[in-house]
Protein backbone atom coordinates (compact mmCIF):
# COMPACT_ATOMS: atom_id res chain seq x y z
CA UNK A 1 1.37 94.47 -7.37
CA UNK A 2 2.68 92.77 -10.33
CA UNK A 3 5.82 89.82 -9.52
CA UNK A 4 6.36 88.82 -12.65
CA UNK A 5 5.60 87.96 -16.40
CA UNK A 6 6.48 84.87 -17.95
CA UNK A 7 6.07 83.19 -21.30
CA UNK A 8 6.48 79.93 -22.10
CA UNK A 9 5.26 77.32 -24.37
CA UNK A 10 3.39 74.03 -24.84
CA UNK A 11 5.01 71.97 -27.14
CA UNK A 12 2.67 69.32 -28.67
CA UNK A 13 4.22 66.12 -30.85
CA UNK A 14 2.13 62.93 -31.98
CA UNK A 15 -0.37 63.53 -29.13
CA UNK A 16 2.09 64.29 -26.26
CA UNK A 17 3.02 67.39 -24.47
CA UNK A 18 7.04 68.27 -23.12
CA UNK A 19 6.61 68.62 -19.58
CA UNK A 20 9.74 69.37 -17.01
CA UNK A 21 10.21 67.55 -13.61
CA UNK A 22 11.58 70.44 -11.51
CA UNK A 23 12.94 70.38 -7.81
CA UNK A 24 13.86 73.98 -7.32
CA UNK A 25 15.68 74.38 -4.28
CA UNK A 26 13.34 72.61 -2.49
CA UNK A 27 10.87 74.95 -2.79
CA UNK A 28 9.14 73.07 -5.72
CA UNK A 29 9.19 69.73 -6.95
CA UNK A 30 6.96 68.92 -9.71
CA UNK A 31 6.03 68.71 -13.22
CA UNK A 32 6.10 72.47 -15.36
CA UNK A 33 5.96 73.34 -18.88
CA UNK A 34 9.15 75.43 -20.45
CA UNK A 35 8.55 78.77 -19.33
CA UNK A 36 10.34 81.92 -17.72
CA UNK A 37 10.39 85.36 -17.01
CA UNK A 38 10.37 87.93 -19.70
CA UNK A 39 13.78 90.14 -20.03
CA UNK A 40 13.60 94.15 -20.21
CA UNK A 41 13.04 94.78 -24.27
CA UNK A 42 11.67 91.32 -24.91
CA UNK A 43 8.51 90.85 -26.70
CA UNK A 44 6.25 87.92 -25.21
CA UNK A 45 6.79 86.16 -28.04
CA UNK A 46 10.65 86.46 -27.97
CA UNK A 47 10.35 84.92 -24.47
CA UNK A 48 8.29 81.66 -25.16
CA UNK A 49 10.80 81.34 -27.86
CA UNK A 50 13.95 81.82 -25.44
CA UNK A 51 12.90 80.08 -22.92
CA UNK A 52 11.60 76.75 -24.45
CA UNK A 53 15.16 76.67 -26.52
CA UNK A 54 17.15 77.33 -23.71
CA UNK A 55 15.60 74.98 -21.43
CA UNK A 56 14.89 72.34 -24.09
CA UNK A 57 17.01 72.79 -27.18
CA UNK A 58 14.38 72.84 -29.35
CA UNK A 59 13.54 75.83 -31.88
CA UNK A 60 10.15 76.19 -32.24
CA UNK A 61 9.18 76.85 -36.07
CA UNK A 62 5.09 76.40 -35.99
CA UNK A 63 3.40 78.18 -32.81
CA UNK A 64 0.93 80.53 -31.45
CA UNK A 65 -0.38 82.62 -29.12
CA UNK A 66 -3.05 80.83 -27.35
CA UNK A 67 -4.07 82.71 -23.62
CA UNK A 68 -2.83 84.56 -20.95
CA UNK A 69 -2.91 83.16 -17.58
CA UNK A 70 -3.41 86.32 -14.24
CA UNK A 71 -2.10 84.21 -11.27
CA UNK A 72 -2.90 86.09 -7.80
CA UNK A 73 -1.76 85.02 -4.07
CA UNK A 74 -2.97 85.48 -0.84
CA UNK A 75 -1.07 88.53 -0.98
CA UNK A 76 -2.20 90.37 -3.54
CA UNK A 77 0.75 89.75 -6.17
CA UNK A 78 -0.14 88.80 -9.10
CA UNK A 79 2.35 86.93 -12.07
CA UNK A 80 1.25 86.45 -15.53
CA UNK A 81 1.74 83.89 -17.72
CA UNK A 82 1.45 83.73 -21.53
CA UNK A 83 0.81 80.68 -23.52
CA UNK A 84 1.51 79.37 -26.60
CA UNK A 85 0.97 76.13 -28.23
CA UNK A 86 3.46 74.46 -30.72
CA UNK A 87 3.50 72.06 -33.24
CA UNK A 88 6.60 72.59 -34.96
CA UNK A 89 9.99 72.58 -33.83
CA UNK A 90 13.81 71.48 -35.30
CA UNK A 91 16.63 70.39 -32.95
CA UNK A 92 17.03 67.56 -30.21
CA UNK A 93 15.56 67.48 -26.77
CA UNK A 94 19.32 67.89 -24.48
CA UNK A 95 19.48 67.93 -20.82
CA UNK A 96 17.88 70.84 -18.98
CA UNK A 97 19.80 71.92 -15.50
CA UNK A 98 16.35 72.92 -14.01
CA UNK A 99 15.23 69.57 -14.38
CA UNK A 100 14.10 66.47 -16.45
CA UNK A 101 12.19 66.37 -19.42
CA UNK A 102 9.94 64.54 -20.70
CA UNK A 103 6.81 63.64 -23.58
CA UNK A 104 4.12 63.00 -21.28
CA UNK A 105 0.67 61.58 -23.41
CA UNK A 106 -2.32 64.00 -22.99
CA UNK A 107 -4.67 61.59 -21.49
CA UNK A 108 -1.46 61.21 -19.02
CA UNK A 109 -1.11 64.69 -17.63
CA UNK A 110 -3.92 64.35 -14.70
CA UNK A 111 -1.77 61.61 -13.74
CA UNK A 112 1.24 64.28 -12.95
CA UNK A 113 1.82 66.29 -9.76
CA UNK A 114 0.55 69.84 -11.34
CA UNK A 115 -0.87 72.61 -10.19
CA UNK A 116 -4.51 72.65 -10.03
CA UNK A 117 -4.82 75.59 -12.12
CA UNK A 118 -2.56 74.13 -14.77
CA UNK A 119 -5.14 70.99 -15.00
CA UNK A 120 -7.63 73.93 -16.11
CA UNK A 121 -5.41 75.79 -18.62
CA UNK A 122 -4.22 72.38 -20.67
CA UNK A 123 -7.49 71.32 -20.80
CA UNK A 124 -8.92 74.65 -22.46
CA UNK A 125 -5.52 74.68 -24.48
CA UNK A 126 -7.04 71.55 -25.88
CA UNK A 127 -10.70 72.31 -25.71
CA UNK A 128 -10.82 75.51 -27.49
CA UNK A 129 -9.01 77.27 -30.66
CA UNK A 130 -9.70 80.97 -29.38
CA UNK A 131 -7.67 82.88 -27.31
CA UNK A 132 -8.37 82.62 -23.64
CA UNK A 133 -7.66 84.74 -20.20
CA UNK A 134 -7.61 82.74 -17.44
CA UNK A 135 -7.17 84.13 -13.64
CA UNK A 136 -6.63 82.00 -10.56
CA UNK A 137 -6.83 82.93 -7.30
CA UNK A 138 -4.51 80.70 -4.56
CA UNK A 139 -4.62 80.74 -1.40
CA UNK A 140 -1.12 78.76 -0.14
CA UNK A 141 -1.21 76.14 -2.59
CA UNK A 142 -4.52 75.57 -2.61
CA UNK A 143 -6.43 77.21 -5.88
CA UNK A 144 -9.58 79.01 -4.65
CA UNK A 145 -10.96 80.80 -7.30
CA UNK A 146 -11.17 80.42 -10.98
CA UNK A 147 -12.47 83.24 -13.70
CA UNK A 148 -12.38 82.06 -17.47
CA UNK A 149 -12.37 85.00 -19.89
CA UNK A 150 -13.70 88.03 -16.98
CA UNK A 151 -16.82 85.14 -15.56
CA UNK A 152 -16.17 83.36 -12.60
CA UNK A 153 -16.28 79.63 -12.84
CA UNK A 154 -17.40 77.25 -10.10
């Protein structure tokens, strides 16, 4: 059964990446990228582009579709998630009521509390220029399986 779609994006500037430190009713606290669920009539696009201005303030001018990402639970529901990259925005960063943000250096990220499975899509997002479908599998919290474009990874 299908939770949820969400869209958000990645914005990239001089080598670092806008991350959000998020304590959501104590039910999360960690680091996220600008993201949220898609609204009945909006296009995925029209979402990343919402979403990263409203939780920001920035309006992205240069982005682009990059991968879709099939999270599943224990459960069986599944919630996915579609990516794009940026590298061109106007406005200033103002303060987000979901959390803090902040540029975080690439070769920083792995030191931030992420999810495992978002190690695996920033690192493709960087790796490769074609579009990618990523599924993960969780179990809890704990990430379990991982299938890169319909293979299974180890």
């Amino acid at each position: 059964m299908i939770e949820a779609t969400s869209c958000g994006g990645v914005v990239i500037f001089r080598g670092k990446i806008l991350v959000l430190y998020k304590n959501y009713k104590n039910k999360y606290e960690g680091w996220v990228l600008p993201k949220g669920t898609v609204e009945p009539g909006e296009e995925f696009k029209e979402t990343a582009l919402r979403e990263v201005k409203e939780e920001t303030g920035l309006r992205l001018t240069s982005y682009r579709f990059r991968g879709i990402v099939t999270f599943v639970t224990e459960t069986g529901l599944y919630e996915y998630m579609c990516l794009y990259t940026a590298d061109g925005f106007e406005g200033e960063l103002q303060d987000c009521d979901e959390g803090t943000l902040e540029w975080v250096s690439k070769h920083k990220l792995s030191n931030l509390n992420l999810w495992q499975g978002d190690y695996i899509f920033l690192r493709l997002l960087e790796e490769r220029e074609e579009f990618f479908s990523l599924k993960l599998v969780y179990e809890g919290d704990a990430l379990v399986q991982v299938a890169l474009n319909g293979k299974e990874l180890p």
